[in-house]
N, C-alpha and C. Protein backbone atom coordinates (compact mmCIF):
# COMPACT_ATOMS: atom_id res chain seq x y z
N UNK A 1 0.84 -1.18 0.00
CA UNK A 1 0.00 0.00 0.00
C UNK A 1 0.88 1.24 0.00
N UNK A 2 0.80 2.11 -1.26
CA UNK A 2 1.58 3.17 -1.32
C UNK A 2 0.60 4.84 -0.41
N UNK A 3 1.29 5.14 0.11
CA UNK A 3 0.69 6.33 0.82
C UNK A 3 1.35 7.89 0.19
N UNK A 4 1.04 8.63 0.09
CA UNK A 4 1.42 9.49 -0.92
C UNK A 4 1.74 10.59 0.80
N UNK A 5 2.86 11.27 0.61
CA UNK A 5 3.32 12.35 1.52
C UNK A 5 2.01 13.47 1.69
N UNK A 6 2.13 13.30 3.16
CA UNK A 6 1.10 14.85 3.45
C UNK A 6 1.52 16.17 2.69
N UNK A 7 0.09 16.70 2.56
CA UNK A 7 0.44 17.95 1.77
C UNK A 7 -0.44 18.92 2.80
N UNK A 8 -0.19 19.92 2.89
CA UNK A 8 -0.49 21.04 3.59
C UNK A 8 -0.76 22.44 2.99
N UNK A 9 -1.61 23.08 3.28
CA UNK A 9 -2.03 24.49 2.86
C UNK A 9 -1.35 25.41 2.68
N UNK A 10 -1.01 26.55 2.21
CA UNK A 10 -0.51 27.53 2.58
C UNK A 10 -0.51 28.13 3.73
N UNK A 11 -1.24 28.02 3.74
CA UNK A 11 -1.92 28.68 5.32
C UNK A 11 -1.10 27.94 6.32
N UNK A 12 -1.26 26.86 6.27
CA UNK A 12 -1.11 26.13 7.29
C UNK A 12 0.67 26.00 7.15
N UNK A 13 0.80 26.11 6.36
CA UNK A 13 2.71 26.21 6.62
C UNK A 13 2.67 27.45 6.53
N UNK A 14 2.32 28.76 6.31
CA UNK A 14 2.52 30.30 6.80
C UNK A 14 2.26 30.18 8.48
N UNK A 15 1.34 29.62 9.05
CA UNK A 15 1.13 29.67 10.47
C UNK A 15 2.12 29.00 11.51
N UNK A 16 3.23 27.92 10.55
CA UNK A 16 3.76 27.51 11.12
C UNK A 16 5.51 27.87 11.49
N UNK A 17 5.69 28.67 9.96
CA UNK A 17 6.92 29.53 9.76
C UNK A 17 6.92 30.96 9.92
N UNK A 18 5.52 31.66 10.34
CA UNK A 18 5.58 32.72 10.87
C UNK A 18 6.68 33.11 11.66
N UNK A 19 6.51 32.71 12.71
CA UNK A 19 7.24 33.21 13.92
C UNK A 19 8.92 32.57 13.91
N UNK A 20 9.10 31.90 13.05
CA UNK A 20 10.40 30.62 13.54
C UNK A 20 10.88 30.23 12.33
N UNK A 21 11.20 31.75 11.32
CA UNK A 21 12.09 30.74 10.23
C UNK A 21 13.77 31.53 10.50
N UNK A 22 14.43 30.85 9.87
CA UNK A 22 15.93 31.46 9.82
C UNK A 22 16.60 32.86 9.12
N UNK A 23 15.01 33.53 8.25
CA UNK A 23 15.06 34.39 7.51
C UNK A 23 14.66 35.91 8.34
N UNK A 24 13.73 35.70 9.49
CA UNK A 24 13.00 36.47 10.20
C UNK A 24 14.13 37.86 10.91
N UNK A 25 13.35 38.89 10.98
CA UNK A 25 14.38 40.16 11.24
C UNK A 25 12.79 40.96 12.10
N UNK A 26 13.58 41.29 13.69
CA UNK A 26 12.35 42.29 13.94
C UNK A 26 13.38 43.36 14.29
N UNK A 27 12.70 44.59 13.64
CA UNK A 27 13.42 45.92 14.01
C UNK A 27 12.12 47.10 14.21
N UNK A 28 12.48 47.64 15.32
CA UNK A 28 11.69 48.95 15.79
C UNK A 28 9.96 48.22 16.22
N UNK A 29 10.39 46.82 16.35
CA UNK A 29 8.49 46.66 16.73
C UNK A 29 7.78 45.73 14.87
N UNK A 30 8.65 45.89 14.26
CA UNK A 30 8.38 45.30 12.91
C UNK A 30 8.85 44.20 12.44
N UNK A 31 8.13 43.82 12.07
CA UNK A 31 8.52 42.08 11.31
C UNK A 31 9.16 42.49 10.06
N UNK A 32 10.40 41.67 9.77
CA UNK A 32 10.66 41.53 7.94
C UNK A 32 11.72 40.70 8.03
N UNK A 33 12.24 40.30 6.78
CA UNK A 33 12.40 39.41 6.22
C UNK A 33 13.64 39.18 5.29
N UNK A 34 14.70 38.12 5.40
CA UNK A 34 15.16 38.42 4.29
C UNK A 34 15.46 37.17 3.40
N UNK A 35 14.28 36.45 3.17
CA UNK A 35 14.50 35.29 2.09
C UNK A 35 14.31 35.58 1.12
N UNK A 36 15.19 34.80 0.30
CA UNK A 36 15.05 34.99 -1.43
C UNK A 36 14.28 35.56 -2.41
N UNK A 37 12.95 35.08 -2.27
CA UNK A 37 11.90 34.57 -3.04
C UNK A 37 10.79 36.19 -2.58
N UNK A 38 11.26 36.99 -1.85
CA UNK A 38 10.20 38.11 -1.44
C UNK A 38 11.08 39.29 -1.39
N UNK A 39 9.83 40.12 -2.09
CA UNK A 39 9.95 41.08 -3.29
C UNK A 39 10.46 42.68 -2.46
N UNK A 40 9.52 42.52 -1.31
CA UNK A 40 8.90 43.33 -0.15
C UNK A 40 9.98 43.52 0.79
N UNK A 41 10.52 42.54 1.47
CA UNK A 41 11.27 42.17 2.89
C UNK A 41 9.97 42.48 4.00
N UNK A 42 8.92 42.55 3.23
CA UNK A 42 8.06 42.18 4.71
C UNK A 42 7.91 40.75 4.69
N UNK A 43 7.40 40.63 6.65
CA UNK A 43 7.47 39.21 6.65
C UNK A 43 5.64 39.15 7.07
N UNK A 44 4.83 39.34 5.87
CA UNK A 44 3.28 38.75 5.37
C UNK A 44 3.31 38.00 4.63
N UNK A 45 2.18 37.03 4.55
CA UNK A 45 1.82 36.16 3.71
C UNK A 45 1.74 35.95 2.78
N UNK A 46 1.38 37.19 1.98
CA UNK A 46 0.98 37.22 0.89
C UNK A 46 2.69 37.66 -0.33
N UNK A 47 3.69 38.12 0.49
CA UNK A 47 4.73 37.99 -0.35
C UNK A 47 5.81 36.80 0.30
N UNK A 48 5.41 36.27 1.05
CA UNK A 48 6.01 35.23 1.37
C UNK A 48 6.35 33.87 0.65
N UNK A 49 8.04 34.12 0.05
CA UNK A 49 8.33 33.20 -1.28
C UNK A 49 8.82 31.34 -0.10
N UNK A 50 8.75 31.01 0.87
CA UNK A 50 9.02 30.10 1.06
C UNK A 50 7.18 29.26 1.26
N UNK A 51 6.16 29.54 1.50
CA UNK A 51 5.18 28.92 1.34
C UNK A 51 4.27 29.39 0.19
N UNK A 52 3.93 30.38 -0.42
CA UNK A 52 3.14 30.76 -1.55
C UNK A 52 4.03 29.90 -2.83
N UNK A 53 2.66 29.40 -3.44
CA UNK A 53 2.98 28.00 -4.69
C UNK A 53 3.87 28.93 -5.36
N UNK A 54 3.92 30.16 -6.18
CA UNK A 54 4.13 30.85 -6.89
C UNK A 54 4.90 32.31 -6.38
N UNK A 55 6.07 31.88 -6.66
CA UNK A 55 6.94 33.27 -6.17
C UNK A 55 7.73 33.78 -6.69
N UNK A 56 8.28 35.25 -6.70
CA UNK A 56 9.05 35.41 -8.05
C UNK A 56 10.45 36.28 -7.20
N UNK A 57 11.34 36.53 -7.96
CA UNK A 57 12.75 37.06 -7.44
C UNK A 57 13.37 37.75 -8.07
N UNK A 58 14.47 39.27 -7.78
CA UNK A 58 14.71 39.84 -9.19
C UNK A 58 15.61 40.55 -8.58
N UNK A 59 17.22 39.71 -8.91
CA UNK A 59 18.25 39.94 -8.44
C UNK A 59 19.11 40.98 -9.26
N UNK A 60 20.51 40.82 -8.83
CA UNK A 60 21.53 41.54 -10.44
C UNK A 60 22.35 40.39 -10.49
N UNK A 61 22.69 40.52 -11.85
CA UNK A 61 23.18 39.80 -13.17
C UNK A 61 24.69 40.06 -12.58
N UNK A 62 25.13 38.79 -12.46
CA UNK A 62 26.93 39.34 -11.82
C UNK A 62 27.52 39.27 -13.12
N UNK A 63 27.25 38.93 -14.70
CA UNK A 63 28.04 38.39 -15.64
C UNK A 63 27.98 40.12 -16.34
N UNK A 64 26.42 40.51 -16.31
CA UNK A 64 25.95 41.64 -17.46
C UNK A 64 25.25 42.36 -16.56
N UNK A 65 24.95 43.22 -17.10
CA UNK A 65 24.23 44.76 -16.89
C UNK A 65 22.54 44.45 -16.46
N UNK A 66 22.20 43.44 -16.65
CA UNK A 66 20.92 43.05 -16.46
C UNK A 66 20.04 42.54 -15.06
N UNK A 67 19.19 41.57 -14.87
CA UNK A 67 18.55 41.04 -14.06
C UNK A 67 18.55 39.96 -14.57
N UNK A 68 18.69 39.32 -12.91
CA UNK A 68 17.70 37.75 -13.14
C UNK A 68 16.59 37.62 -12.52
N UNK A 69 15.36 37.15 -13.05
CA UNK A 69 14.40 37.24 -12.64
C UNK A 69 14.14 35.42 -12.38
N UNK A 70 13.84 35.13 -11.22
CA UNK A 70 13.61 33.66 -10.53
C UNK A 70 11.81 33.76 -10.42
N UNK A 71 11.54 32.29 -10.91
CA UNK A 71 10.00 32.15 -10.54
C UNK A 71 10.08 30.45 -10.28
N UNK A 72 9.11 30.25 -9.50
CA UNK A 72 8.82 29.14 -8.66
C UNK A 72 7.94 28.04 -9.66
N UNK A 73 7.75 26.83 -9.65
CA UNK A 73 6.69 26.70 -10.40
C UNK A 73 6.31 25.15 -9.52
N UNK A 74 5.14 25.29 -9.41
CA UNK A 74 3.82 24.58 -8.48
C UNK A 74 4.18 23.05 -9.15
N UNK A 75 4.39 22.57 -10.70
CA UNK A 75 4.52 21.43 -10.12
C UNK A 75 5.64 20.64 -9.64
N UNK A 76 6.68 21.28 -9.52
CA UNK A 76 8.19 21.00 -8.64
C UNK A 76 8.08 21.44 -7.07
N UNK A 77 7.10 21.23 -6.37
CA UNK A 77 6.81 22.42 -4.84
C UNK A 77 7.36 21.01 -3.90
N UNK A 78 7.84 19.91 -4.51
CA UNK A 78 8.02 18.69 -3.85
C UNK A 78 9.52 18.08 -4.01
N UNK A 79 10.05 18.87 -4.86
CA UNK A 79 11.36 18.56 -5.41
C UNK A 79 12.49 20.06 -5.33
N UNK A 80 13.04 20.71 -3.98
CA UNK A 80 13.30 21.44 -3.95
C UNK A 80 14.64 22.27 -4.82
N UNK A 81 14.90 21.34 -5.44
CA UNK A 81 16.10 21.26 -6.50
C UNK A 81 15.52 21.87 -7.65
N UNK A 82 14.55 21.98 -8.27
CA UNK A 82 13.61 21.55 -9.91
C UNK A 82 12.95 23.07 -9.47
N UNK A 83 12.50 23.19 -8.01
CA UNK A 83 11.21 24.27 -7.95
C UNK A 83 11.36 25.65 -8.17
N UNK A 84 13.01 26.08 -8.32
CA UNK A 84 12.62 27.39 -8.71
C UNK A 84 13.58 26.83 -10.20
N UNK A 85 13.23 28.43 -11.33
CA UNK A 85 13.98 28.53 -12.70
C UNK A 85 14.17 29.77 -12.36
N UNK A 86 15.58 29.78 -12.81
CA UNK A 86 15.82 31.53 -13.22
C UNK A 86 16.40 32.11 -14.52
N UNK A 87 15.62 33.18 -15.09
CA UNK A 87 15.96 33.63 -16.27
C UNK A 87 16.94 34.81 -16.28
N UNK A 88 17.77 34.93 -17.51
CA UNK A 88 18.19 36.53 -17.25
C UNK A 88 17.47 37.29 -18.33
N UNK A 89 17.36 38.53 -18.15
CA UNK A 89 16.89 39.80 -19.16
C UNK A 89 18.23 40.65 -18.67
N UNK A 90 18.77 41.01 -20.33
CA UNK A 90 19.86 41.40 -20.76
C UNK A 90 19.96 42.64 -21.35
N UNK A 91 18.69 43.08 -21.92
CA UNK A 91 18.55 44.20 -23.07
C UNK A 91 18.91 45.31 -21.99
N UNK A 92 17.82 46.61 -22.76
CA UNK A 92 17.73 47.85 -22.61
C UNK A 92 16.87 47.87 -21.03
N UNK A 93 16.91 48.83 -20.06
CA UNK A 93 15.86 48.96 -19.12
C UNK A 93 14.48 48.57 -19.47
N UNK A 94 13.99 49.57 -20.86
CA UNK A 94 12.40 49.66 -21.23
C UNK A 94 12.37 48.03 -21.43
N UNK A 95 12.98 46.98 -22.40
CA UNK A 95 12.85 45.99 -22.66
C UNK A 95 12.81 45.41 -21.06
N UNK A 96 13.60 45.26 -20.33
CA UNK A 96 13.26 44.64 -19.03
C UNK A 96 12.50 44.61 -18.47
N UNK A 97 11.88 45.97 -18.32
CA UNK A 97 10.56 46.58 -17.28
C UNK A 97 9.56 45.40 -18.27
N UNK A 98 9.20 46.00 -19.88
CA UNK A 98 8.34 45.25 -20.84
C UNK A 98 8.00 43.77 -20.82
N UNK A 99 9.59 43.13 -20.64
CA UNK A 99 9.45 41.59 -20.23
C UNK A 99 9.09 40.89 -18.79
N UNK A 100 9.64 41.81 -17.67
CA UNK A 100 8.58 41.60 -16.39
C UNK A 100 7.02 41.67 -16.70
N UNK A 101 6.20 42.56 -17.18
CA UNK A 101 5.21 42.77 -16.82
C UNK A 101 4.30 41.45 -17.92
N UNK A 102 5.51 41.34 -18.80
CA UNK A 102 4.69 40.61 -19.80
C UNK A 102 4.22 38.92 -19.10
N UNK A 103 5.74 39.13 -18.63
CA UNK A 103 5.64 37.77 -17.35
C UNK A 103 4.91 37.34 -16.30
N UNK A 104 4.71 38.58 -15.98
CA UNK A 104 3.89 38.61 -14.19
C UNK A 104 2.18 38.81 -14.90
N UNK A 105 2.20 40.00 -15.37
CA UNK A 105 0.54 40.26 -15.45
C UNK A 105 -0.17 39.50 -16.72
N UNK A 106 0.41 39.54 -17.54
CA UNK A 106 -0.81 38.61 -19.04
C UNK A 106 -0.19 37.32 -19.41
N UNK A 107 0.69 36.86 -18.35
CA UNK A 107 0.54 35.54 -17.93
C UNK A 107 -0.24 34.79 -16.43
N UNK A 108 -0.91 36.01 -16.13
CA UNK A 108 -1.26 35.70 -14.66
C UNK A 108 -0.47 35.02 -13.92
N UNK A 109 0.58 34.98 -13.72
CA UNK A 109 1.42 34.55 -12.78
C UNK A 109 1.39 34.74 -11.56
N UNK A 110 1.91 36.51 -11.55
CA UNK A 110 1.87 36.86 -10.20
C UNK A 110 1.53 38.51 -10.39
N UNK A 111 0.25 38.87 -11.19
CA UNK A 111 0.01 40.71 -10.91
C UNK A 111 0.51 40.86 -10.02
N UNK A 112 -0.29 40.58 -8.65
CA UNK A 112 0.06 41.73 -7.56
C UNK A 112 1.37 41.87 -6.94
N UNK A 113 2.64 41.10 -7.85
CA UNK A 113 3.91 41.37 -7.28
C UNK A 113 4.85 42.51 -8.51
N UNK A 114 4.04 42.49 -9.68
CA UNK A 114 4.41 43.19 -10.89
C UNK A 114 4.88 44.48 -10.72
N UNK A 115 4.59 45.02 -9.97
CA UNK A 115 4.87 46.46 -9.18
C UNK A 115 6.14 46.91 -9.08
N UNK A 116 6.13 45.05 -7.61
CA UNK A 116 7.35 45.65 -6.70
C UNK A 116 8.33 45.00 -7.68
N UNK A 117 8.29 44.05 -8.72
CA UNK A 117 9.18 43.45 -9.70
C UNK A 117 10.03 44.50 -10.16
N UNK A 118 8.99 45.13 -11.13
CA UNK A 118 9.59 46.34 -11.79
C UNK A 118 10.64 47.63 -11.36
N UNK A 119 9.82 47.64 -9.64
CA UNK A 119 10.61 48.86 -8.96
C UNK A 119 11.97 48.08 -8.35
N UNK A 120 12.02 47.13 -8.18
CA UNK A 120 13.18 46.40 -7.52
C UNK A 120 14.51 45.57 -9.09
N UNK A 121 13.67 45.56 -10.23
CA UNK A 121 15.05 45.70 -11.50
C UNK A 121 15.34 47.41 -11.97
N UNK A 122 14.28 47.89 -11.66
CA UNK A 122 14.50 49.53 -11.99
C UNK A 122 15.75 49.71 -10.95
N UNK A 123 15.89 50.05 -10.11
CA UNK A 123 16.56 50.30 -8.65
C UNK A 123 18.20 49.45 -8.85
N UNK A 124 18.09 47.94 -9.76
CA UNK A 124 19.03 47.66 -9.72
C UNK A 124 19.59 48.01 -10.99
N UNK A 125 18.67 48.25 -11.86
CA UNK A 125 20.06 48.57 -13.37
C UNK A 125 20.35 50.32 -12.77
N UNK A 126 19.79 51.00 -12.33
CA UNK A 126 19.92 52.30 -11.93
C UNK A 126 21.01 52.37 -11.00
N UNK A 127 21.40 51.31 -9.98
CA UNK A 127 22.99 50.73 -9.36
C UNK A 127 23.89 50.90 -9.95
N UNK A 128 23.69 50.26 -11.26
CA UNK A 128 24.80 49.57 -11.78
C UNK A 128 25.64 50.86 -12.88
């Protein structure tokens, strides 16, 4: 008799890594955060890249002038090796900003992180 591994909610692993992950930072009375996968450095649920199926990341490019943009994908959430991909965008700024949004919003991926995507590769080619 094969038994297939418990699976658990979001919820229910946000309630459980709330308070007690290795990423957690409280300053001035405030929660935040500094894992990978969140966009924000707050430590809420809703940008929280270690339990939300779908999470996205948007680092700098150590080779080129660009970003890498990391996204998670739901059916690897069991194989922690496989579960994230990361791409680079290489071009011009406008082309970068253009290929985030094309990514996040009219692929429904992740709108409501499209924002902070954009303002967090803006911020880094503007570094560099």
């Amino acid at each position: 008799f094969y038994e297939e591994g418990l699976k658990m909610s979001a919820e229910l692993q946000w309630a459980i890594v709330r308070k007690t992950n290795s990423f957690q930072l409280r300053r001035d009375g405030r929660n935040f955060t500094t894992e990978p996968y969140n966009l924000s450095g707050r430590a809420v649920f809703k940008d929280c890249g270690l339990v939300n199926g779908r999470s996205v990341s948007v680092e700098a490019d150590p080779k080129s002038d660009g970003v890498l943009v990391g996204m998670s994908r739901r059916s690897a959430s069991n194989r922690p090796a496989k579960r994230f991909s990361t791409r680079g965008l290489r071009k011009n700024s406008r082309r970068i900003v253009k290929g985030l949004r094309k990514n996040l919003v009219n692929s429904h991926y992740r709108p409501d992180q499209a924002d902070m995507a954009v303002r967090r590769a803006s911020a880094l080619m503007r570094s560099k």
